[in-house]
N, C-alpha and C. Protein backbone atom coordinates (compact mmCIF):
# COMPACT_ATOMS: atom_id res chain seq x y z
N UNK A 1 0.82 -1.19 0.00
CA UNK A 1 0.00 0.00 0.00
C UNK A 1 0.87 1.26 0.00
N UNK A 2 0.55 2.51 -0.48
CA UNK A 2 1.07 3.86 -0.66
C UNK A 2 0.99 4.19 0.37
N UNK A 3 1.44 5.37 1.09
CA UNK A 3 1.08 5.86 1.95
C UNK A 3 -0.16 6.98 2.06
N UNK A 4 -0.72 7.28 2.74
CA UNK A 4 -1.92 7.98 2.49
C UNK A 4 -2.42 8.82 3.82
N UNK A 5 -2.31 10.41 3.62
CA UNK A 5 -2.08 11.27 5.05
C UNK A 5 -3.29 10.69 5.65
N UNK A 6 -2.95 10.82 7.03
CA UNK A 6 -4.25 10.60 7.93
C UNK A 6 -5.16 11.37 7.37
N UNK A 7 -4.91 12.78 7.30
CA UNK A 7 -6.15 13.43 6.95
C UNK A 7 -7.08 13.05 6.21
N UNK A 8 -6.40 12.82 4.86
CA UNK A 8 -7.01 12.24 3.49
C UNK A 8 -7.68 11.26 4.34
N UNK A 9 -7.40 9.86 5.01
CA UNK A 9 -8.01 8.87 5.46
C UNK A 9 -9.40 9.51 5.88
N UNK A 10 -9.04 10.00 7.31
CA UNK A 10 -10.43 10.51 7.58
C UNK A 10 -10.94 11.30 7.31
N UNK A 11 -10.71 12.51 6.07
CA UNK A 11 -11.73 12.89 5.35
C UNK A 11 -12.73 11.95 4.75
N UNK A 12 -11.95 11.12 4.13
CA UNK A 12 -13.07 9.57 3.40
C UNK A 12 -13.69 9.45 4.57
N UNK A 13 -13.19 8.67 5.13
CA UNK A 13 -14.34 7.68 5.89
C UNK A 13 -15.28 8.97 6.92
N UNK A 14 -14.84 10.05 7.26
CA UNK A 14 -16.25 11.21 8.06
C UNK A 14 -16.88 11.34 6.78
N UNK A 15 -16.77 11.41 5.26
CA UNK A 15 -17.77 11.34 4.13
C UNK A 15 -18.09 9.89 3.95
N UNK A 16 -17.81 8.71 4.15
CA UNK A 16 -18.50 7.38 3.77
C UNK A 16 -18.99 7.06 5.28
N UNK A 17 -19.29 7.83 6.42
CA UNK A 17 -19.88 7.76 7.33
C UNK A 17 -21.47 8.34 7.20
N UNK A 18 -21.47 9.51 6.41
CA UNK A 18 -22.28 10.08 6.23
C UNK A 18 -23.55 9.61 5.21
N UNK A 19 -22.41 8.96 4.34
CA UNK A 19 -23.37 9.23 2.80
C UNK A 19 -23.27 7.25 2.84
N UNK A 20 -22.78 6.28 3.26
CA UNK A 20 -22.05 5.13 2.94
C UNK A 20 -20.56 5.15 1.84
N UNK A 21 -20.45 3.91 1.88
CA UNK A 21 -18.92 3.30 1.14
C UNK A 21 -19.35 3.93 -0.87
N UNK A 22 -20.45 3.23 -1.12
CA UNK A 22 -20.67 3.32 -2.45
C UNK A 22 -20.40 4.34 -3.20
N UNK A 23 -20.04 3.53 -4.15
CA UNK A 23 -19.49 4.61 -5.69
C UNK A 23 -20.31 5.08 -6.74
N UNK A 24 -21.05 6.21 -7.01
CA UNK A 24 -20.53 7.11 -6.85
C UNK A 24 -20.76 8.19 -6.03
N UNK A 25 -21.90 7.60 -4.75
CA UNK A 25 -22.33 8.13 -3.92
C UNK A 25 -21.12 9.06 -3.02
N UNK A 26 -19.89 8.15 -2.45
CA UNK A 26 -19.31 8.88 -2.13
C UNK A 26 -18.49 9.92 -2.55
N UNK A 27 -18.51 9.60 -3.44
CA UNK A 27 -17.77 10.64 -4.50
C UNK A 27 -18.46 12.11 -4.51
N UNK A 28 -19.81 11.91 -5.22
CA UNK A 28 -20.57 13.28 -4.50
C UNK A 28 -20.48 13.44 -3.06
N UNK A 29 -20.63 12.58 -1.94
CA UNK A 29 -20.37 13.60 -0.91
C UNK A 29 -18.97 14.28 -0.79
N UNK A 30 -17.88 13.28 -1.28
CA UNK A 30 -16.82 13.74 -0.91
C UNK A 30 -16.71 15.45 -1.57
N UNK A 31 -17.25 15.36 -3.10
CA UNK A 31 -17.39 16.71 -3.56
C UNK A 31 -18.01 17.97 -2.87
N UNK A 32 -18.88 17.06 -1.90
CA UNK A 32 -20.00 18.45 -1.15
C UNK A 32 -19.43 18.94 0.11
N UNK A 33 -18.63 17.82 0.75
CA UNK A 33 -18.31 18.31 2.01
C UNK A 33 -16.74 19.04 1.15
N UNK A 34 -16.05 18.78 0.26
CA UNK A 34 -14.65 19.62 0.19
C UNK A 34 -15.08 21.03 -0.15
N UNK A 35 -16.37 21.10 -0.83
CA UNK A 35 -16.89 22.20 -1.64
C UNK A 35 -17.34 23.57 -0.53
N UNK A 36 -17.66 22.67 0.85
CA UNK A 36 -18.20 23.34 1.35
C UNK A 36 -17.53 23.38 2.69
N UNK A 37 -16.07 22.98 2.64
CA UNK A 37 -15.19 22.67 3.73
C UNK A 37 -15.83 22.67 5.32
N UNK A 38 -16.59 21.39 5.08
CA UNK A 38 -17.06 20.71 5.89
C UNK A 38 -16.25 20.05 7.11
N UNK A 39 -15.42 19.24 6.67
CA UNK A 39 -14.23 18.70 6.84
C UNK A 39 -12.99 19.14 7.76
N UNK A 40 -13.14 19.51 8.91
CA UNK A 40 -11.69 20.41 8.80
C UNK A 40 -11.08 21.55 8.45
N UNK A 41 -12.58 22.35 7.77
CA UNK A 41 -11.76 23.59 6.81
C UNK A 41 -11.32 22.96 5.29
N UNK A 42 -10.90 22.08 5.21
CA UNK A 42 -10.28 21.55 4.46
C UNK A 42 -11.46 21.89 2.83
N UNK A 43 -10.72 22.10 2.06
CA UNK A 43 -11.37 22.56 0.62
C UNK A 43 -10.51 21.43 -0.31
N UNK A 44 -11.07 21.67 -1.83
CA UNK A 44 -10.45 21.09 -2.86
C UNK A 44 -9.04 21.55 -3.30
N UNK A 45 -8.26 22.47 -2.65
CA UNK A 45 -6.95 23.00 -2.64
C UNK A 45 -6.38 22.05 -1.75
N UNK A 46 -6.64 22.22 -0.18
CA UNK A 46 -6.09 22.10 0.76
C UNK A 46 -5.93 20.55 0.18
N UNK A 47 -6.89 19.76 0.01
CA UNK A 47 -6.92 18.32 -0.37
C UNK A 47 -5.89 18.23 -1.54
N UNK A 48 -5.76 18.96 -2.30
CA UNK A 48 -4.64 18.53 -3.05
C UNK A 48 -3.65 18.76 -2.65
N UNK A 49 -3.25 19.45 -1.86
CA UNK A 49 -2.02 20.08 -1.00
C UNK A 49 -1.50 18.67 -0.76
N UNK A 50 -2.41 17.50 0.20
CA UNK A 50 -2.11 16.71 0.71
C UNK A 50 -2.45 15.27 -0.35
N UNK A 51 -2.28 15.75 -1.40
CA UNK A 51 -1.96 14.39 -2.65
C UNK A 51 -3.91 13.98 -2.80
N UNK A 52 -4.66 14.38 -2.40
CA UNK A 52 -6.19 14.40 -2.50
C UNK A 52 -6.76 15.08 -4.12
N UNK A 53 -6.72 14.39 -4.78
CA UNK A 53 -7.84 15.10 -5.73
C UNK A 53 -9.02 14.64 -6.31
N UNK A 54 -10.23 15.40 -6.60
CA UNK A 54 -11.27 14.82 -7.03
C UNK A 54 -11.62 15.47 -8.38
N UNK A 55 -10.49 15.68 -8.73
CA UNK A 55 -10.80 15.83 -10.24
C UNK A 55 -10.82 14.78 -11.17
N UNK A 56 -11.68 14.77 -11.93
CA UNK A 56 -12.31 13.57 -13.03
C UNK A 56 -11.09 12.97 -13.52
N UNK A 57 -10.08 13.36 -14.15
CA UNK A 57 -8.71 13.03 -14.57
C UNK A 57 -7.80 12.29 -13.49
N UNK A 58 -8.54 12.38 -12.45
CA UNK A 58 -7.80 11.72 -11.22
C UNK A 58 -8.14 10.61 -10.42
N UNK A 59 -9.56 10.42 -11.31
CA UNK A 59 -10.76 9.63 -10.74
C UNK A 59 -10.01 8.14 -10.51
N UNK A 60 -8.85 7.91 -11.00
CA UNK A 60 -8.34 6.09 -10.89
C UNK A 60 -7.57 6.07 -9.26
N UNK A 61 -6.81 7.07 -9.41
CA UNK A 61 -5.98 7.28 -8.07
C UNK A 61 -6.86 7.77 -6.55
N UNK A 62 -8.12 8.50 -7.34
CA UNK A 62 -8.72 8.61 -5.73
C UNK A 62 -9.55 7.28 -5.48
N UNK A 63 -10.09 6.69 -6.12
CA UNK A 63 -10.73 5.48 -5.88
C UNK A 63 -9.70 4.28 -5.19
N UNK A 64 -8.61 4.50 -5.66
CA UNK A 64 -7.49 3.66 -4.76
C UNK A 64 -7.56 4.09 -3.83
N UNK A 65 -7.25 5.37 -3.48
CA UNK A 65 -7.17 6.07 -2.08
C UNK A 65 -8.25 5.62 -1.02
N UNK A 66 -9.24 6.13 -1.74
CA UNK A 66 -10.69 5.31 -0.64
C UNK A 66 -10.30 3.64 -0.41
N UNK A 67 -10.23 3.26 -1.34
CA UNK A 67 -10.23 1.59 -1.29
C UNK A 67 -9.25 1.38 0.21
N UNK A 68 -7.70 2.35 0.08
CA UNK A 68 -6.85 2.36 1.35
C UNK A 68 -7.92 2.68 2.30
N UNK A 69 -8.06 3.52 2.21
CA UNK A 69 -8.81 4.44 3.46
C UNK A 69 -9.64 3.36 4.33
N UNK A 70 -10.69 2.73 2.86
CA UNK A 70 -11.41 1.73 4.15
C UNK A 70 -10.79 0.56 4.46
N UNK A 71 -10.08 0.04 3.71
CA UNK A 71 -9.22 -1.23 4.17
C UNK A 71 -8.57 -0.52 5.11
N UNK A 72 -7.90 0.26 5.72
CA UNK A 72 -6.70 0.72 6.92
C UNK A 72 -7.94 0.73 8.26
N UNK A 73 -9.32 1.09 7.68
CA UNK A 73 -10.16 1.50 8.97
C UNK A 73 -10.99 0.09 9.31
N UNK A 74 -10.54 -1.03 8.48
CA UNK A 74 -11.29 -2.52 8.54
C UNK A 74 -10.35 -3.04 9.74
N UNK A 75 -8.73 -2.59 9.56
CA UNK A 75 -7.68 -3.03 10.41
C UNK A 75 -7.75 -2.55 11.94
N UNK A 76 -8.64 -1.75 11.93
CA UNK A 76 -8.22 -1.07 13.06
C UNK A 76 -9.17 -1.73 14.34
C-alpha cells in the first residue's frame, strides 16, 4: 500500500460515514463536504495540498485512495 495522510483517510471515511462506502455516492459527498469545507476547513486545494484530488482526470488514483482508506479502517 502507498502511503496515504491521515487526513485524506479521515476525510473519506467522516464522508463514507455520512453518505455510505458506495461509488458514486461517495464521491458526491466527498465533492459536497470539500466544496463546502465541511471537513476540517479543508477545501479542494487544501486536499490537493495533501496528494487528495477529485478531479475527473484523477478519478483512478482517488478510488485507490478510498479503497486504502477503508481497508486501513477494517484493520483497526
Amino acid at each position: 500500500m502507498n502511503y496515504l495522510d491521515p487526513q485524506i483517510r479521515d476525510f473519506i471515511l467522516f464522508c463514507a460515514e455520512r453518505r455510505g462506502p458506495e461509488w458514486p455516492v461517495l464521491y458526491d459527498e466527498m465533492a459536497r463536504v470539500a466544496g463546502q469545507r465541511q471537513f476540517k476547513g479543508l477545501g479542494r486545494a487544501e486536499l490537493k495540498q495533501l496528494g487528495f484530488s477529485l478531479a475527473l482526470d484523477s478519478l483512478d488514483n482517488t478510488f485507490e485512495q478510498v479503497k486504502q482508506a477503508m481497508a486501513e479502517d477494517q484493520q483497526v
